[in-house]
C-alpha atoms as a PDB file:
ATOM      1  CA  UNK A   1     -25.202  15.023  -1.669  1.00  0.00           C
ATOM      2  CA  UNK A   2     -24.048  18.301  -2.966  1.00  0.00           C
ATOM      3  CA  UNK A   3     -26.930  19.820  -5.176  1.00  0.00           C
ATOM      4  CA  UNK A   4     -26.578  18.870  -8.529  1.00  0.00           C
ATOM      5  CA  UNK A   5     -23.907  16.216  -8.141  1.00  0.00           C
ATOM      6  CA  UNK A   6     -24.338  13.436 -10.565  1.00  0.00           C
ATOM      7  CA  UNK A   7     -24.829   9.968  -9.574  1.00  0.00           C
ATOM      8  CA  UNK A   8     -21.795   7.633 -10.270  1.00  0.00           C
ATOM      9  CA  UNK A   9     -23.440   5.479 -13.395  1.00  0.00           C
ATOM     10  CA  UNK A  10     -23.448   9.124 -15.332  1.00  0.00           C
ATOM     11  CA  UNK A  11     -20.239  10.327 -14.244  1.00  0.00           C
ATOM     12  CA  UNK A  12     -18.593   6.885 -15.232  1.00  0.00           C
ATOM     13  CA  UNK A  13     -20.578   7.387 -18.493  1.00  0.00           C
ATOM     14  CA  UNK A  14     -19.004  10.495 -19.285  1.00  0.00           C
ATOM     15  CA  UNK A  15     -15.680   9.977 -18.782  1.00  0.00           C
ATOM     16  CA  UNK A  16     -16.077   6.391 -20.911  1.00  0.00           C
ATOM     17  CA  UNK A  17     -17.421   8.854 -23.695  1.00  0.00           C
ATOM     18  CA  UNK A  18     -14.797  11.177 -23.235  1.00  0.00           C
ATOM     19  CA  UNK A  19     -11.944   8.624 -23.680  1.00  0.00           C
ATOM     20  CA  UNK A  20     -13.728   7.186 -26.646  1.00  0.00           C
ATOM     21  CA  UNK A  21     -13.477  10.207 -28.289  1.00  0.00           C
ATOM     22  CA  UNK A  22      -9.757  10.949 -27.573  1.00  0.00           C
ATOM     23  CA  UNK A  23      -7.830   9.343 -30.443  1.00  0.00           C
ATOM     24  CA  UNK A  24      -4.731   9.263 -27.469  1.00  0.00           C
ATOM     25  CA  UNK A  25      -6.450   7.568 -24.799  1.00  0.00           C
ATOM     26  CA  UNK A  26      -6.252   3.988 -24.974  1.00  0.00           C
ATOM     27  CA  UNK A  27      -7.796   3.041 -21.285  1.00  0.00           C
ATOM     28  CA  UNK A  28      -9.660   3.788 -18.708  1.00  0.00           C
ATOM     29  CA  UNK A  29      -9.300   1.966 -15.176  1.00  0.00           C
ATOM     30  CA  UNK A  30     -11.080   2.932 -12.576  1.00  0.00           C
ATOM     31  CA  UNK A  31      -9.355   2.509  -9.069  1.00  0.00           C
ATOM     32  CA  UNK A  32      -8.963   2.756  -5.230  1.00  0.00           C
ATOM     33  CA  UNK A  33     -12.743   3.261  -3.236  1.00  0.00           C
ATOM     34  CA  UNK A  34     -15.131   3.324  -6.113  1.00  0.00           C
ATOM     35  CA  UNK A  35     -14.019  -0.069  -7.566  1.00  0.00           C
ATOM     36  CA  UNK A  36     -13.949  -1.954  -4.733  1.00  0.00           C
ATOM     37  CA  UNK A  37     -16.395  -4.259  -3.436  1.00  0.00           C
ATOM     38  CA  UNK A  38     -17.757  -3.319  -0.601  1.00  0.00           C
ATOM     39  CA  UNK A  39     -19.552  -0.095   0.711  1.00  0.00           C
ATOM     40  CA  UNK A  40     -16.456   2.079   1.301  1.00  0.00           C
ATOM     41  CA  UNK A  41     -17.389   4.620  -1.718  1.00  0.00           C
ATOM     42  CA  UNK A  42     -19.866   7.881  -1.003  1.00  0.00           C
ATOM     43  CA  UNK A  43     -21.588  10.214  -2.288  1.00  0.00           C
ATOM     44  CA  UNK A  44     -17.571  12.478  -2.094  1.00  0.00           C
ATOM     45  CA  UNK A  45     -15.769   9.824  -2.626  1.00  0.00           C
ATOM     46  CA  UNK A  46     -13.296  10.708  -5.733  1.00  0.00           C
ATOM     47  CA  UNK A  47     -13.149   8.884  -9.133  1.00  0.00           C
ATOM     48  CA  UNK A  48      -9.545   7.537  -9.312  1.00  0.00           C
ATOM     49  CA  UNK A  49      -8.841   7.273 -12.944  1.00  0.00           C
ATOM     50  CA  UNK A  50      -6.416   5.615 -15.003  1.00  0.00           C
ATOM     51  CA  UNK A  51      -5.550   7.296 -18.187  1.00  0.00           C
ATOM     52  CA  UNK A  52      -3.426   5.088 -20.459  1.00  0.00           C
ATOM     53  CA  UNK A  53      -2.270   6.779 -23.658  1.00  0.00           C
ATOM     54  CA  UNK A  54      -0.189   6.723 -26.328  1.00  0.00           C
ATOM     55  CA  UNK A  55       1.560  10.033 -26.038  1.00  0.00           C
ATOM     56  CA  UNK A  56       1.596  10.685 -22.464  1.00  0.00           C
ATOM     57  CA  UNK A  57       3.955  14.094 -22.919  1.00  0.00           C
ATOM     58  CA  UNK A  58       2.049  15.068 -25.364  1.00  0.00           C
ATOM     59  CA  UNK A  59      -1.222  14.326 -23.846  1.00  0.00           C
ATOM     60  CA  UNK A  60      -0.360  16.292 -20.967  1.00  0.00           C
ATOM     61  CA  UNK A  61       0.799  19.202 -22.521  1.00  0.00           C
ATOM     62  CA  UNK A  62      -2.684  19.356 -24.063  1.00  0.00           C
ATOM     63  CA  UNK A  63      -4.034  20.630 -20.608  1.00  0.00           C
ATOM     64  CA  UNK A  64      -7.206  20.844 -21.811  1.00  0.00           C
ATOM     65  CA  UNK A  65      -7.919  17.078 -21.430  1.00  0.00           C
ATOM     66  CA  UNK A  66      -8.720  18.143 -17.424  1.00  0.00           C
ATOM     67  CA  UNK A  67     -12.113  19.861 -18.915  1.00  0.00           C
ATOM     68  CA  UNK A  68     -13.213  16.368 -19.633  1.00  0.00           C
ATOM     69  CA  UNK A  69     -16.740  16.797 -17.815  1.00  0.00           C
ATOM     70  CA  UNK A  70     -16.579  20.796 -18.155  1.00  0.00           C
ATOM     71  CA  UNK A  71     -14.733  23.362 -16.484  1.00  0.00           C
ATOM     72  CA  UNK A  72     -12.814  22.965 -13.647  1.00  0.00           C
ATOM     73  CA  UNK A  73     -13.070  24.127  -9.930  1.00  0.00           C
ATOM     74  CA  UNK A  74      -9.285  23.632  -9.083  1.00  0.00           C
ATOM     75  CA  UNK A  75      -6.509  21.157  -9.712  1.00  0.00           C
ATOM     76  CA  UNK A  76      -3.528  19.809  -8.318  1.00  0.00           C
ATOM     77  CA  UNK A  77      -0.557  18.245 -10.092  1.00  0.00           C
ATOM     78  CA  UNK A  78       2.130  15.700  -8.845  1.00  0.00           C
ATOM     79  CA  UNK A  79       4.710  13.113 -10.664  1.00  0.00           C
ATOM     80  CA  UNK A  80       5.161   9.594  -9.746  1.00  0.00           C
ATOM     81  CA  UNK A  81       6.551   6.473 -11.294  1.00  0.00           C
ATOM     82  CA  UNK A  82       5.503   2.626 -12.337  1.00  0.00           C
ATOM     83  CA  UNK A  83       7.641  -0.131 -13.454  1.00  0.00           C
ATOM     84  CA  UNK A  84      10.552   2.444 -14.600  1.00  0.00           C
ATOM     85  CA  UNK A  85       7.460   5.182 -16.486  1.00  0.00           C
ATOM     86  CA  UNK A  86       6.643   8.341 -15.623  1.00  0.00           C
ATOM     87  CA  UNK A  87       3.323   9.025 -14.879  1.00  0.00           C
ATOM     88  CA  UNK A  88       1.431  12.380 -13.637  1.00  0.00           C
ATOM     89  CA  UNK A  89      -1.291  12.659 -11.613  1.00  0.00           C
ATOM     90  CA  UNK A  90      -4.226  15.535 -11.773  1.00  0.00           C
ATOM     91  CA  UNK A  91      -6.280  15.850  -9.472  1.00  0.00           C
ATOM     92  CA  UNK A  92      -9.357  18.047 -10.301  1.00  0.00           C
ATOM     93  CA  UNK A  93     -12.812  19.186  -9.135  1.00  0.00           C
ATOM     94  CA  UNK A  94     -15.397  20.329 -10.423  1.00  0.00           C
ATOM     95  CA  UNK A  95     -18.315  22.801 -10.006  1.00  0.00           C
ATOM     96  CA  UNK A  96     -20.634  20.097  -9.028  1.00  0.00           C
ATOM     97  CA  UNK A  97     -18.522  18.498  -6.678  1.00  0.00           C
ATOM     98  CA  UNK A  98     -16.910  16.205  -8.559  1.00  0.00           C
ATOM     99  CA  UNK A  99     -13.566  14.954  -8.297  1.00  0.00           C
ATOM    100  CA  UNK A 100     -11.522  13.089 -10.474  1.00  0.00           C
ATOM    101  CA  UNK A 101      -8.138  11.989 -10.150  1.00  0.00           C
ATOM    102  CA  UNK A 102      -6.673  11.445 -13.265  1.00  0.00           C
ATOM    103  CA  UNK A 103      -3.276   9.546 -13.079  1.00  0.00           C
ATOM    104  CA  UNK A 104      -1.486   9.947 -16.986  1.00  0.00           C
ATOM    105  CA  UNK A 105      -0.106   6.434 -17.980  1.00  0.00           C
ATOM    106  CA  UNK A 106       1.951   5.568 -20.526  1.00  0.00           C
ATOM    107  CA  UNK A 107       0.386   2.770 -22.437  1.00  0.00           C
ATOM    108  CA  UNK A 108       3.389   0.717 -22.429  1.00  0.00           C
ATOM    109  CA  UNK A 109       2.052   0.150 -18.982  1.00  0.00           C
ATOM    110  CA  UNK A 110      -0.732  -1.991 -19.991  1.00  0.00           C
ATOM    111  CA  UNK A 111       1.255  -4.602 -21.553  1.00  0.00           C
ATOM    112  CA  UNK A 112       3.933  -4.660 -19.033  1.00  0.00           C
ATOM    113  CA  UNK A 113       1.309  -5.892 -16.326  1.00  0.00           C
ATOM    114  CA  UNK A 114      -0.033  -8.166 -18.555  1.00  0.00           C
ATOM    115  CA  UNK A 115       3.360  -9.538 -18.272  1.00  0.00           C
ATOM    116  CA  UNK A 116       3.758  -9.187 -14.528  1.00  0.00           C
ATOM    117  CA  UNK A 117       3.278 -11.782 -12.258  1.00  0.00           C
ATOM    118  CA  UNK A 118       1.083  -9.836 -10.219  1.00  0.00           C
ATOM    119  CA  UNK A 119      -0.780  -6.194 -10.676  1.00  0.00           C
ATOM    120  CA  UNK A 120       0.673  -3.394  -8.797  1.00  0.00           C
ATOM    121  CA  UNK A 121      -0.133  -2.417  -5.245  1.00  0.00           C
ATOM    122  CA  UNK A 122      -2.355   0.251  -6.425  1.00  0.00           C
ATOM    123  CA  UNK A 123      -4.024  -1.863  -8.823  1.00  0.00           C
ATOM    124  CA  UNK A 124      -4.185  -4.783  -5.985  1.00  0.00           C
ATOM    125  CA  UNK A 125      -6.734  -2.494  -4.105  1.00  0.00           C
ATOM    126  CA  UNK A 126      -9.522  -3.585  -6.516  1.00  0.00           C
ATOM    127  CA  UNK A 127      -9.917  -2.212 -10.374  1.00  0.00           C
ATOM    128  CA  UNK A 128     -12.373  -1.735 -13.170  1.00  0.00           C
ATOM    129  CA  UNK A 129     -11.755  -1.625 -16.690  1.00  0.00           C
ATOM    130  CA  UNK A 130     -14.378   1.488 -17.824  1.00  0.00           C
ATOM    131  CA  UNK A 131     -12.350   1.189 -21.551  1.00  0.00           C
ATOM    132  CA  UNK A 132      -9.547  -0.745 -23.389  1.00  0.00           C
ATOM    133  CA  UNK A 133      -9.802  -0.149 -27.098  1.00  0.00           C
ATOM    134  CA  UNK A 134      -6.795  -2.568 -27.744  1.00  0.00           C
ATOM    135  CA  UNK A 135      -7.494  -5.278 -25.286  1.00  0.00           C
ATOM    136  CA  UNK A 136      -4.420  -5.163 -23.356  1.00  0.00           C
ATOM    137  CA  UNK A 137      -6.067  -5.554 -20.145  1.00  0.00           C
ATOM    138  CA  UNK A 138      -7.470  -8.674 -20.782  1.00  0.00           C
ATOM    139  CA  UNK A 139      -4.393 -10.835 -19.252  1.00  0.00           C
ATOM    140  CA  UNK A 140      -3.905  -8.452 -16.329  1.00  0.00           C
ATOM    141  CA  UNK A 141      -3.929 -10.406 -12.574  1.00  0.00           C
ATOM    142  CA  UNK A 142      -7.033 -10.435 -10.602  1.00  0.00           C
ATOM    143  CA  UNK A 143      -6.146  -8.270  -7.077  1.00  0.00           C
ATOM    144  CA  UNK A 144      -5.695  -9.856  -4.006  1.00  0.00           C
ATOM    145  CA  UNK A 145      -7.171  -7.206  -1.954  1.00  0.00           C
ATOM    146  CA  UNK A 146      -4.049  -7.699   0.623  1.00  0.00           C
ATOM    147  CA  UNK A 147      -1.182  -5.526  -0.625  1.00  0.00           C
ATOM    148  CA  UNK A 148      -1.389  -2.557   1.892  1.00  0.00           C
ATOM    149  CA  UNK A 149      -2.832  -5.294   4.939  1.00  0.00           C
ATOM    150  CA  UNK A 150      -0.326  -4.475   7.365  1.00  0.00           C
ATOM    151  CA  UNK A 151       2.129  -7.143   8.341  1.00  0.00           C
ATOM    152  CA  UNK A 152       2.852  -8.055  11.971  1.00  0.00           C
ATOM    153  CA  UNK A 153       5.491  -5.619  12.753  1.00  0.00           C
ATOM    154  CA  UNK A 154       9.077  -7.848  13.982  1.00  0.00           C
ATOM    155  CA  UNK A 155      10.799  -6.946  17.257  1.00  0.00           C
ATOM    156  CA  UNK A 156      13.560  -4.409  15.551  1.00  0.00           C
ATOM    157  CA  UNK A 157      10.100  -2.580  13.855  1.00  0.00           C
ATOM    158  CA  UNK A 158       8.196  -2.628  16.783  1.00  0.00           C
ATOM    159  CA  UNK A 159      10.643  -1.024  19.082  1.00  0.00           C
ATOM    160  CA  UNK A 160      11.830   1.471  15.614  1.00  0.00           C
ATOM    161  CA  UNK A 161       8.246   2.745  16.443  1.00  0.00           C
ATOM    162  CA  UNK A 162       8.380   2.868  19.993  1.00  0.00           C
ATOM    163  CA  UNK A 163      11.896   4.963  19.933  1.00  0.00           C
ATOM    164  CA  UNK A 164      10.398   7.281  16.823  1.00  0.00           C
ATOM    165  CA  UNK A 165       6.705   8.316  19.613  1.00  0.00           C
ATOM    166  CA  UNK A 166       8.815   8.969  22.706  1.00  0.00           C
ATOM    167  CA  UNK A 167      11.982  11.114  20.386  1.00  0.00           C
ATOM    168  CA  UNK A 168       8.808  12.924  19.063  1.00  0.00           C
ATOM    169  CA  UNK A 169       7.497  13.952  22.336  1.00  0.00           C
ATOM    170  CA  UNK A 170      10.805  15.999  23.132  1.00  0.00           C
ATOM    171  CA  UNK A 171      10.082  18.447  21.045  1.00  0.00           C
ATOM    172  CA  UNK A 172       6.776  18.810  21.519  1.00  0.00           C
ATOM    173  CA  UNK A 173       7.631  19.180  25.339  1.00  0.00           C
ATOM    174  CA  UNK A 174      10.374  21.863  24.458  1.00  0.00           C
ATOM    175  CA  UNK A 175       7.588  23.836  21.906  1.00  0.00           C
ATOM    176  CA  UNK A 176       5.225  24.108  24.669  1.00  0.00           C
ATOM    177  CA  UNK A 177       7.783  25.236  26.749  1.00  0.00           C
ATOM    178  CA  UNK A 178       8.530  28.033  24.939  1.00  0.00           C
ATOM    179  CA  UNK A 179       5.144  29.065  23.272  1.00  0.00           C
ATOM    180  CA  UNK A 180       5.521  27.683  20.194  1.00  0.00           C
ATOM    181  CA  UNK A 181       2.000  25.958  19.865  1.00  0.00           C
ATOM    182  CA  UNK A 182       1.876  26.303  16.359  1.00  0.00           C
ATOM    183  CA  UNK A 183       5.452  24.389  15.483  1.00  0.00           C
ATOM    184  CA  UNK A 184       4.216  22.017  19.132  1.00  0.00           C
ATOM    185  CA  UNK A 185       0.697  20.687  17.055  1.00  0.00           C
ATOM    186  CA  UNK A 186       2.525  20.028  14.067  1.00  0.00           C
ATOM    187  CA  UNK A 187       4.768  17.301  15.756  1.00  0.00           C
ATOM    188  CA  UNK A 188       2.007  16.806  18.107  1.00  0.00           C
ATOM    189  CA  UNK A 189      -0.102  16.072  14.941  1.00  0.00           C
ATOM    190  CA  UNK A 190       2.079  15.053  11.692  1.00  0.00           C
ATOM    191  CA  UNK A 191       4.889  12.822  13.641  1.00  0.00           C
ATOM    192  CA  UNK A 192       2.866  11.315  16.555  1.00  0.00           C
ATOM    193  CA  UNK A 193      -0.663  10.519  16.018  1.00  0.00           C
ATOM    194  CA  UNK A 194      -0.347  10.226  12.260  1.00  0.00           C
ATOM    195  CA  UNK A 195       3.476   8.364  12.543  1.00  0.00           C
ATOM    196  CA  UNK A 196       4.093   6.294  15.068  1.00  0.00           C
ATOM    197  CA  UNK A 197       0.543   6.306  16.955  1.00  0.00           C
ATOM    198  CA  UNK A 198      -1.056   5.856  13.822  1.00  0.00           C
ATOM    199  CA  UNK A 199       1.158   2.581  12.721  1.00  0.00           C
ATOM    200  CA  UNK A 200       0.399   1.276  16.501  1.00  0.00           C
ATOM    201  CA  UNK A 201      -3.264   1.396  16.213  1.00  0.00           C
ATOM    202  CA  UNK A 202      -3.410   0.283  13.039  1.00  0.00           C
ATOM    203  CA  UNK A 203      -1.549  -3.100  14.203  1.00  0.00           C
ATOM    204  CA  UNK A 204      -4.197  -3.382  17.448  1.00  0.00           C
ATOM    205  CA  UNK A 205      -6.916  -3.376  15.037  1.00  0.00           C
ATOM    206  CA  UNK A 206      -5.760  -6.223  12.783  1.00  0.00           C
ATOM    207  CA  UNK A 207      -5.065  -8.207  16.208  1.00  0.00           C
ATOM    208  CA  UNK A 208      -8.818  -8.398  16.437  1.00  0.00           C
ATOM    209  CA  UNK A 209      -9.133  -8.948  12.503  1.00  0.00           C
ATOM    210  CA  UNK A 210      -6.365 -11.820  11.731  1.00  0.00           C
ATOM    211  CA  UNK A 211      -4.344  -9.135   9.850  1.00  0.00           C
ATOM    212  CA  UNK A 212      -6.822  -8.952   7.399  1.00  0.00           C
ATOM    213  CA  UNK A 213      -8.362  -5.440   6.996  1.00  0.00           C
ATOM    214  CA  UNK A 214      -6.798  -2.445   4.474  1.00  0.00           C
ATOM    215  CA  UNK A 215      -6.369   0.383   7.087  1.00  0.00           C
ATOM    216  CA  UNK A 216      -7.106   3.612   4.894  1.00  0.00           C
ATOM    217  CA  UNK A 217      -4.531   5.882   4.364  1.00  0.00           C
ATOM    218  CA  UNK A 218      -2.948   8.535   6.830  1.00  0.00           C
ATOM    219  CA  UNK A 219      -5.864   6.681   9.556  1.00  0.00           C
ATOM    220  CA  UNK A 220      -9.116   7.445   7.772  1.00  0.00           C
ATOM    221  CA  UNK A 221     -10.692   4.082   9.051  1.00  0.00           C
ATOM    222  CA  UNK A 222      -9.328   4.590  12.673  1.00  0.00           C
ATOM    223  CA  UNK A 223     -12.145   5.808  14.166  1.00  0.00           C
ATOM    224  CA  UNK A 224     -14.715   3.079  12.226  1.00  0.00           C
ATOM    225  CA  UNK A 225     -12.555   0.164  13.455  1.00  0.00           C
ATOM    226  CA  UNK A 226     -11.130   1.253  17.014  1.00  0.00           C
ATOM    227  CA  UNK A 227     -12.637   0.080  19.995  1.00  0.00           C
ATOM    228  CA  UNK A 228     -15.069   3.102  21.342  1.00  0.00           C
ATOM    229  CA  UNK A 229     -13.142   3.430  24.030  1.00  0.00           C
ATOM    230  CA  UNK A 230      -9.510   3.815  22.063  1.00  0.00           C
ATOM    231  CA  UNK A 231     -11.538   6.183  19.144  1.00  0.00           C
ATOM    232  CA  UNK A 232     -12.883   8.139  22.976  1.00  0.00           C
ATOM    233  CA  UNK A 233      -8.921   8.272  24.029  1.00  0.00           C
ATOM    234  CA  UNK A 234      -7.922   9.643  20.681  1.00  0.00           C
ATOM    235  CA  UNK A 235     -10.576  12.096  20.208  1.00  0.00           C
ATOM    236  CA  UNK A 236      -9.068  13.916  23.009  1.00  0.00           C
ATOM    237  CA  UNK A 237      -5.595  14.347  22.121  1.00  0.00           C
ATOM    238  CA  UNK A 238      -6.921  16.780  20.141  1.00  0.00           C
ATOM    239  CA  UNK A 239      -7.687  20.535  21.154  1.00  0.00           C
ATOM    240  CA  UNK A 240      -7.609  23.756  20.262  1.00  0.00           C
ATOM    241  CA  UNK A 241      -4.537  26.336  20.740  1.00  0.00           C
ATOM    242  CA  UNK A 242      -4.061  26.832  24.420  1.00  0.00           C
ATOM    243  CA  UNK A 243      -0.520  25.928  25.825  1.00  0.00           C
ATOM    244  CA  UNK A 244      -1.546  24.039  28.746  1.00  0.00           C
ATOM    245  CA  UNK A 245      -4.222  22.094  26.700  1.00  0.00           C
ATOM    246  CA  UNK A 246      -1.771  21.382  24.564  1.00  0.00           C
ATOM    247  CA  UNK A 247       0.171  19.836  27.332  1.00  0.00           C
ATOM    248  CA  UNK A 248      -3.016  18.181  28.597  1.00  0.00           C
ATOM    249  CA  UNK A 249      -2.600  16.581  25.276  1.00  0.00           C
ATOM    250  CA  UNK A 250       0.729  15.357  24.769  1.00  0.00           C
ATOM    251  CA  UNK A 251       0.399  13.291  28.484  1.00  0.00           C
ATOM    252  CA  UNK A 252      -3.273  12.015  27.120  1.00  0.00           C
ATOM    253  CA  UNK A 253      -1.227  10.564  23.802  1.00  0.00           C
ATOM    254  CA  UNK A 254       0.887   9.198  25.521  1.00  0.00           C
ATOM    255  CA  UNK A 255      -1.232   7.794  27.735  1.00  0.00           C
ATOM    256  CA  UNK A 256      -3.150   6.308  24.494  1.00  0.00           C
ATOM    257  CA  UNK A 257       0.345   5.286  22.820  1.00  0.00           C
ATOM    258  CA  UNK A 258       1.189   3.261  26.073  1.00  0.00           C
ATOM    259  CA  UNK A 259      -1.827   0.535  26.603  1.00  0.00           C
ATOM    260  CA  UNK A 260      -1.747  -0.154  22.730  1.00  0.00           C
ATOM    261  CA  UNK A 261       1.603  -0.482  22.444  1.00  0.00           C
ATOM    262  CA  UNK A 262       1.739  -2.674  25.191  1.00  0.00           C
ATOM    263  CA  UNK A 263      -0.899  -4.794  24.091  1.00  0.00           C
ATOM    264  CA  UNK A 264       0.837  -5.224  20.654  1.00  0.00           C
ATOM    265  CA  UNK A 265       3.901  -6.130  22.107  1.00  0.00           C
ATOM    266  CA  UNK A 266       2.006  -8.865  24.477  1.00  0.00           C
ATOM    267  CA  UNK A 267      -0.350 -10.531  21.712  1.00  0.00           C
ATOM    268  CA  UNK A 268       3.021 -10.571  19.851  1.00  0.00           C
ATOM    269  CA  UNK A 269       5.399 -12.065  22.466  1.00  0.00           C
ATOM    270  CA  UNK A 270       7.405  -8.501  22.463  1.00  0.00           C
ATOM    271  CA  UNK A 271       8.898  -6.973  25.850  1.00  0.00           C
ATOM    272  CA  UNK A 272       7.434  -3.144  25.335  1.00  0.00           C
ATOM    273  CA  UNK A 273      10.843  -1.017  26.362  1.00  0.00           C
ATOM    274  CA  UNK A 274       9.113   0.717  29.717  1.00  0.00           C
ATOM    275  CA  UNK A 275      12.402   2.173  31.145  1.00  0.00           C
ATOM    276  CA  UNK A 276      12.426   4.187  27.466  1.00  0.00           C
ATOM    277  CA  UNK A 277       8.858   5.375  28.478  1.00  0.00           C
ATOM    278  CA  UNK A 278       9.392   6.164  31.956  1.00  0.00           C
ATOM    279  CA  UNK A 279      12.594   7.899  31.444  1.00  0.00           C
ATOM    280  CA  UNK A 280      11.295  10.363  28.570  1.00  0.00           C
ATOM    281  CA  UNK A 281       7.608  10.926  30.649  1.00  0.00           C
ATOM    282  CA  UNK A 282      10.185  12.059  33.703  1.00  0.00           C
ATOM    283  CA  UNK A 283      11.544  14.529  31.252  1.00  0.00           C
ATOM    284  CA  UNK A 284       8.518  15.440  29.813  1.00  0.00           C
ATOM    285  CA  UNK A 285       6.863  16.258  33.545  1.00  0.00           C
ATOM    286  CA  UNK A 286      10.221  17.769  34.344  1.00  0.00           C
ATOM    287  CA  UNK A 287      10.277  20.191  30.949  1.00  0.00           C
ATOM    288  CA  UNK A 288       6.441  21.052  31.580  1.00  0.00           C
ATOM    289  CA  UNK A 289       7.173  22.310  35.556  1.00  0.00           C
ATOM    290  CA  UNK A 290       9.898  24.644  34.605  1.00  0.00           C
ATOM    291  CA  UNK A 291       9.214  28.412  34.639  1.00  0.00           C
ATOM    292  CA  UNK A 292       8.616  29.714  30.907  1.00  0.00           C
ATOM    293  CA  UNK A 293      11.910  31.184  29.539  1.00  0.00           C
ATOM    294  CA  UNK A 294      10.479  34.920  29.547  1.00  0.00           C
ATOM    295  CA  UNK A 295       8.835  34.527  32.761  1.00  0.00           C
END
């Protein structure tokens, strides 16, 4: 733990005092890792925070509601919207090491899942009510705990993914190629192991779990629930800045993307499209054995 971080019964305590002193603030919901049941949160895991108020534009004009446990480190800001309301999100830190994300709701909200059949995905993660002043959360849904459990993928998905990893490894190929290792790792990075390898390990691991287990977002559970030897495989797709590691790299994902696929496809009665693989690794081989352009 960071020196001087608070434990999580007095940071929950502040903010609960905080919003009880803001005439505005109607709730507080606490969300995502720290309210759910198991032993996901840490001592860095974030408080996600639900902020329902009256006044939401005004409220967030008033920046000085972020300075609810003290100064702040740093923020971030970012828009988003729930059942037809704007809401903001603000992320901040703090000099202890705190970090709350604050999401800005419009207290119309409250009622309108009360109403709802179910509670939103986000709320469907898990939730705890820190504050409700009106008692419009009493009628919300319980969560189900399943709303971002992966689904198997069908046959037009599967093979969407499939097309998506071996188009992504063209460019990589052609970035090598020409020394462009910077622009070569992003693809490498953002559009194949975090896109389409990403979605295909996610779907091996919930072969072995029933399609049952929340994956974490952008693969932070990957390398808890891999495997070892797949969380070995992808370990080493990744490496530092060197052109022909970087090659080394693309044929090891590849490699990697390959036996899961095809064991997805086989536990779910899919034909895996080979002659796409073997065509685009031809190319690939073909692009990496040509002379540099400014040789």
């Amino acid at each position: 733990m960071l020196p001087n971080t608070p434990r999580e019964e007095n940071v929950l305590a502040e903010l609960v005092a905080w919003g009880g002193r803001e005439e505005d603030v109607r709730a507080l919901v606490l969300t995502s890792t720290r309210a759910q049941e198991d032993d996901s949160a840490d001592a860095l895991s974030d408080y996600d925070l639900i902020v329902a108020v009256r006044d939401p534009d005004g409220f967030v004009a008033r920046s000085g509601w972020v300075g609810a446990r003290g100064p702040k480190l740093v923020s971030w800001s970012d828009e988003d919207e729930l059942l037809g309301e704007r809401t903001t999100f603000r992320g901040v830190v703090y000099p202890d090491g705190v970090r709350v994300d604050f999401t800005i709701w419009p207290a119309v909200l409250l009622e309108r899942i009360a109403d709802a059949d179910a509670v939103p995905d986000d709320l469907d993660l898990g939730f705890r009510i820190l504050l409700d002043k009106d008692g419009s959360t009493a009628r919300w849904g319980t969560p189900t705990y399943r709303a971002h459990i992966p689904k198997p993928p069908t046959q037009a998905e599967f093979e969407a993914i499939v097309d998506e990893f071996w188009w992504s490894t063209t460019y990589v190929a052609k970035a090598l190629w020409r020394g462009e290792v910077v622009f070569a790792e992003f693809v490498l990075d953002q559009d194949m192991r975090l896109g389409a390898l990403r979605r295909v390990l996610e779907w091996r691991i919930e072969l072995d779990h029933d399609w049952s287990l929340l994956p974490g977002v952008y693969g932070r559970k990957l390398e808890r629930r891999l495997p070892p030897d797949l969380a070995a495989e992808l370990h080493a797709t990744y490496v530092g800045a060197d052109i022909e590691e970087n090659w080394d790299a693309l044929f090891l994902t590849t490699v990697l993307f390959r036996r899961v696929a095809t064991e997805v496809a086989a536990a779910l009665g899919y034909r895996y499209p080979i002659e796409v693989d073997e065509g685009v690794t031809a190319q690939l081989e073909a692009v990496r054995a040509m002379p540099p352009p400014n040789a």
